[in-house]
N, C-alpha and C. Protein backbone atom coordinates (compact mmCIF):
# COMPACT_ATOMS: atom_id res chain seq x y z
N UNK A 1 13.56 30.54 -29.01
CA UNK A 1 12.66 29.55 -28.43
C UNK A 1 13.47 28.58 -27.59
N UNK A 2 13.08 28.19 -26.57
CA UNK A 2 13.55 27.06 -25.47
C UNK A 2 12.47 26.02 -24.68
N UNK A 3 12.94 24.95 -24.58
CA UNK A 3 12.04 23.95 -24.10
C UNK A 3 12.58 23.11 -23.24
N UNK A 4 11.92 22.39 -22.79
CA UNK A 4 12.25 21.39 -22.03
C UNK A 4 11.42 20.65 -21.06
N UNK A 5 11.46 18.96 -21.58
CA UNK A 5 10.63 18.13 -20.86
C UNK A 5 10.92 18.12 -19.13
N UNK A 6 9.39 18.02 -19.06
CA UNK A 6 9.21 17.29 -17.21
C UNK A 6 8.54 16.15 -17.18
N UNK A 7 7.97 15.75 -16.02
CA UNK A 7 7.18 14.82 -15.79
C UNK A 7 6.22 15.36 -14.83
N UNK A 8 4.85 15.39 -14.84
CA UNK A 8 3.98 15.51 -13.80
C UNK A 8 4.30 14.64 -12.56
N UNK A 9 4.85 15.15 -11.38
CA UNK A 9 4.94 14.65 -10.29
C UNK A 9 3.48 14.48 -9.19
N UNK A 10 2.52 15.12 -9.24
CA UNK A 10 1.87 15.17 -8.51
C UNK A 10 0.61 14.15 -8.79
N UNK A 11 -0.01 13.40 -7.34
CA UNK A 11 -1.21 12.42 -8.21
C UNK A 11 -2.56 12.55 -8.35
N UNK A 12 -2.62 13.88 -8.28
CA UNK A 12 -3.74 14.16 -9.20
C UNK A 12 -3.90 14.39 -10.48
N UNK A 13 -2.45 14.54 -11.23
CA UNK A 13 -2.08 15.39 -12.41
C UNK A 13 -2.74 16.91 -12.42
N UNK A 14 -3.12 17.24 -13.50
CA UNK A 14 -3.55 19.17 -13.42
C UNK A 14 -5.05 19.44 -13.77
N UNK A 15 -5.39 18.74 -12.81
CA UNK A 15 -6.52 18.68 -12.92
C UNK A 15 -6.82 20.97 -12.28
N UNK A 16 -8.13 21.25 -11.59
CA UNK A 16 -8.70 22.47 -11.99
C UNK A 16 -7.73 23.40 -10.92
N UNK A 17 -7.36 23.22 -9.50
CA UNK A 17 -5.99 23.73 -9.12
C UNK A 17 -5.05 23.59 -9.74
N UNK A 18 -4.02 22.70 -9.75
CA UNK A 18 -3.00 22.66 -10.17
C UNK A 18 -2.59 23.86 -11.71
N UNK A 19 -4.02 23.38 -12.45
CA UNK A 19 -4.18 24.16 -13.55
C UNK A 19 -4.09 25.82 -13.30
N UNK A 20 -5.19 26.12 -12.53
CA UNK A 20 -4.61 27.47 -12.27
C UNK A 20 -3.52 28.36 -12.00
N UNK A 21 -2.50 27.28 -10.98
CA UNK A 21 -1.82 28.05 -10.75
C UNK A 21 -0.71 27.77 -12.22
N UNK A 22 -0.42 26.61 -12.70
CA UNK A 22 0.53 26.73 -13.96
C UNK A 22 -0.08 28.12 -14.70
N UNK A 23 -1.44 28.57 -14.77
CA UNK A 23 -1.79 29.38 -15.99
C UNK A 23 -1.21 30.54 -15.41
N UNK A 24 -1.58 30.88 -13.89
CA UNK A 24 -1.17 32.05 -13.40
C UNK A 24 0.28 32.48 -13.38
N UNK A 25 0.81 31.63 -13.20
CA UNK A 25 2.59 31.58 -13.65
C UNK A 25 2.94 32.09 -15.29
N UNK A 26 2.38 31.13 -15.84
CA UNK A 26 2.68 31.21 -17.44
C UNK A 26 2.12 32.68 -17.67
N UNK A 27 1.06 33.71 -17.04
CA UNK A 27 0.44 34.58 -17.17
C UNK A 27 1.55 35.66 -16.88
N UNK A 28 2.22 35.82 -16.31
CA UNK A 28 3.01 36.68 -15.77
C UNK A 28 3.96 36.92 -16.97
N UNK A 29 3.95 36.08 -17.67
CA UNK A 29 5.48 36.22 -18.74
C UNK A 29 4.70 36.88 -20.28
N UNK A 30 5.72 37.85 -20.91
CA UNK A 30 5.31 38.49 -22.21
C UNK A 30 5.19 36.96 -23.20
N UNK A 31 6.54 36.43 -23.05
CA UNK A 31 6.36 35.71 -23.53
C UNK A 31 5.01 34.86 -24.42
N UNK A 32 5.14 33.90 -25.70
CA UNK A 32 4.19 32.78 -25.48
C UNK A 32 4.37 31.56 -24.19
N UNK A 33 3.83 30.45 -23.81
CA UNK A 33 4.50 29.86 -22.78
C UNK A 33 3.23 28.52 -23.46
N UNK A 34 3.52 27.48 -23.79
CA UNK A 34 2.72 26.67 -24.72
C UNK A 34 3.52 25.28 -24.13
N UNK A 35 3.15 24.11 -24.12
CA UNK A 35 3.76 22.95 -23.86
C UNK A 35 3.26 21.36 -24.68
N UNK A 36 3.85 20.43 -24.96
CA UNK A 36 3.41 19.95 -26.00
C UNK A 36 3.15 18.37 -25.26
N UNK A 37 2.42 17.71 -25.31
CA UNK A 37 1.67 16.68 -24.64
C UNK A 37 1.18 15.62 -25.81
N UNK A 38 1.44 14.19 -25.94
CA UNK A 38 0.89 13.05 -26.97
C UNK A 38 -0.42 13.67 -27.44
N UNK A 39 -1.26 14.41 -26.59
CA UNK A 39 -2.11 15.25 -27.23
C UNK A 39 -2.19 15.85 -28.03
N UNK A 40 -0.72 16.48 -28.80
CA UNK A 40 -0.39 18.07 -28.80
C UNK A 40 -0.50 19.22 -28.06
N UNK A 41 0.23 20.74 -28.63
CA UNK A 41 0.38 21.48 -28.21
C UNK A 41 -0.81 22.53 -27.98
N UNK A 42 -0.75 22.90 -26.13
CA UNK A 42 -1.75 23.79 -25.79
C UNK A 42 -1.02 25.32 -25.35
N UNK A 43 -1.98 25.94 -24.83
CA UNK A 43 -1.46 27.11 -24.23
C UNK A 43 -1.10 26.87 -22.77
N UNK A 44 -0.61 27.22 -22.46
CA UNK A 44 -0.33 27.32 -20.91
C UNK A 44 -1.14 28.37 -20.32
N UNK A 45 -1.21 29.17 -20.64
CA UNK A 45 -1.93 30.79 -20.16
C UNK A 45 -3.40 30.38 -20.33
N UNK A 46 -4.20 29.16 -20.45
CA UNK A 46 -5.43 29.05 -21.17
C UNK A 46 -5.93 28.13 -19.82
N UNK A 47 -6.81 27.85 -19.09
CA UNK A 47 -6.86 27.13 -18.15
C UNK A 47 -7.78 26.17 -18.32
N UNK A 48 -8.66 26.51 -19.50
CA UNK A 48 -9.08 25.53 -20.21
C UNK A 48 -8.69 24.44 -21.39
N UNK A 49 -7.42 25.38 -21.89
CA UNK A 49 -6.49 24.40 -22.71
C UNK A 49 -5.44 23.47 -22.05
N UNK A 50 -5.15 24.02 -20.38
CA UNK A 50 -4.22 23.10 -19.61
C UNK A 50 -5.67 21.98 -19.50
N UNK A 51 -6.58 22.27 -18.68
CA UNK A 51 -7.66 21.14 -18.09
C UNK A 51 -7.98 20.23 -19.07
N UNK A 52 -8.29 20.63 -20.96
CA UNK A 52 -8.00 19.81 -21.71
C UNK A 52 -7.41 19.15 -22.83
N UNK A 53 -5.85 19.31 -22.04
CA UNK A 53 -4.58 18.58 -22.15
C UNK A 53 -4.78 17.18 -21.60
N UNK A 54 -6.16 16.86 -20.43
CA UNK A 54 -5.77 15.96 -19.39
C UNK A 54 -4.70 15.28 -19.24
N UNK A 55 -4.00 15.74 -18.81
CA UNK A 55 -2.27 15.49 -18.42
C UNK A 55 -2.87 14.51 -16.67
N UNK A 56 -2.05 13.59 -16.67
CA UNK A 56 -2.34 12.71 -15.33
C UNK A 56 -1.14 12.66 -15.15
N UNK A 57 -0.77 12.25 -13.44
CA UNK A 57 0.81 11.89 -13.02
C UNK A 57 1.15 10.86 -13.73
N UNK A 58 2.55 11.50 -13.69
CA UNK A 58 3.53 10.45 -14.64
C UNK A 58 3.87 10.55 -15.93
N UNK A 59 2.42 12.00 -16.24
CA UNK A 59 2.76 12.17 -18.32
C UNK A 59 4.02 13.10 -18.24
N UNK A 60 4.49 12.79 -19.25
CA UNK A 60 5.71 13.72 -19.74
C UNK A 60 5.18 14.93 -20.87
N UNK A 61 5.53 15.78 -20.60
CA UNK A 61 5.20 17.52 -21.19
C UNK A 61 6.30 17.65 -21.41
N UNK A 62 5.90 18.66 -22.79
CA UNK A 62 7.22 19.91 -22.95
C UNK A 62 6.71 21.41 -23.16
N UNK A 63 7.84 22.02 -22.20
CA UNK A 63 7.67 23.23 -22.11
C UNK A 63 8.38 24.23 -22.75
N UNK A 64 6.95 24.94 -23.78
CA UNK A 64 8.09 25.74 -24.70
C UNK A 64 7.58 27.09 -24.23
N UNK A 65 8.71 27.74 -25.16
CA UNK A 65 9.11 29.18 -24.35
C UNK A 65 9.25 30.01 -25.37
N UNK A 66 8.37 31.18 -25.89
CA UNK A 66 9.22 32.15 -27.08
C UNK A 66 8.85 33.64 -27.14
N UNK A 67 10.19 34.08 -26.48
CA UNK A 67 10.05 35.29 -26.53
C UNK A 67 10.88 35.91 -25.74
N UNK A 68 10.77 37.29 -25.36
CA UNK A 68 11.72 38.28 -24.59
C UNK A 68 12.04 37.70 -23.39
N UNK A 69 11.34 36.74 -22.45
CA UNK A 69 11.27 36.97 -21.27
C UNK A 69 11.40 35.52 -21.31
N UNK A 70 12.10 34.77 -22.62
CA UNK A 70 11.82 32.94 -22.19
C UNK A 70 12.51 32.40 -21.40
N UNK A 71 13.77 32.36 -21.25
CA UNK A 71 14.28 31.75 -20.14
C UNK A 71 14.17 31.61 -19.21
N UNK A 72 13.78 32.60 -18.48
CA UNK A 72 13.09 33.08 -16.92
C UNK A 72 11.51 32.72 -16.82
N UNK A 73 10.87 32.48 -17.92
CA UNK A 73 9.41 31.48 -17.89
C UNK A 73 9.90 30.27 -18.20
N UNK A 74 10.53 29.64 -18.63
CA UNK A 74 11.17 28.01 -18.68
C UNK A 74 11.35 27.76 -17.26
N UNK A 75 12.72 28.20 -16.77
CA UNK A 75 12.98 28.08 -15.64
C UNK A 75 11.84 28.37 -14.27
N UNK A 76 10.80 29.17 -14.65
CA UNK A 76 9.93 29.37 -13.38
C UNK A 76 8.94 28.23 -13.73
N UNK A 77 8.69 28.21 -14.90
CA UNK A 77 7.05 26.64 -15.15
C UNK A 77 8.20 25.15 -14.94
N UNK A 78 8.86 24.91 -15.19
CA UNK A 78 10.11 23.86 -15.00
C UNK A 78 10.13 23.57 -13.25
N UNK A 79 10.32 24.79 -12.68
CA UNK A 79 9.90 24.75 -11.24
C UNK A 79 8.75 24.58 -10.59
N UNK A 80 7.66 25.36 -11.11
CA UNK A 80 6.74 24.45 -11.05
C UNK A 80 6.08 23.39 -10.88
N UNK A 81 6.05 22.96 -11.57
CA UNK A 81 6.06 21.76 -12.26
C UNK A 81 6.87 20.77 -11.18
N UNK A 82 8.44 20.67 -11.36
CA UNK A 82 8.81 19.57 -10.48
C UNK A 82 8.68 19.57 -9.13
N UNK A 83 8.11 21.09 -8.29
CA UNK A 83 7.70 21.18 -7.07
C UNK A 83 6.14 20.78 -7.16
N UNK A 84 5.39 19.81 -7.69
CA UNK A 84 4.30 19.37 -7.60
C UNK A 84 2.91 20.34 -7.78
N UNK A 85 3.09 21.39 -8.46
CA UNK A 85 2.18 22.44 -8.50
C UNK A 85 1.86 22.77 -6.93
N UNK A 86 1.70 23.03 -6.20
CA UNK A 86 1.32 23.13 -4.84
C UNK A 86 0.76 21.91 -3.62
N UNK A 87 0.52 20.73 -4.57
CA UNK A 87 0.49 19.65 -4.02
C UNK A 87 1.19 18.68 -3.11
């Protein structure tokens, strides 16, 4: 397992784009790909469990990772993420 905090850069936070594309990313990996928010922990792959995370700019997430393929899904949602989801 591997993790590691970001910060939502973008000012919309993840709201129903942004959301998609994190899920579609996190989708690609065997992996689980789950992240943990004052909320608690959702799925990433769930686009209804990112939308209610309501994560806004500026919250801090963590991104966890477990499985065959985690490092290379850390490192790609990590990127993500600090490139503003497409925003």
């Amino acid at each position: 397992m591997v993790s590691r905090k970001v910060v939502i850069s973008n000012p919309t936070g993840l709201h129903l784009r942004p959301a998609g594309l994190f899920c579609k990313a996190a989708a690609e990996f065997c992996c689980s790909v789950k992240f943990r928010t004052d909320k608690g922990i959702s799925s990433a792959k769930s686009v209804l469990s990112v939308l209610g995370a309501c994560v806004k700019c500026g919250d801090e997430m963590e991104i966890i990772c477990d499985g065959v393929d985690e490092e290379q899904a850390l490192e790609t949602m990590v990127a993500l993420v600090e490139s503003g989801l497409g925003e």
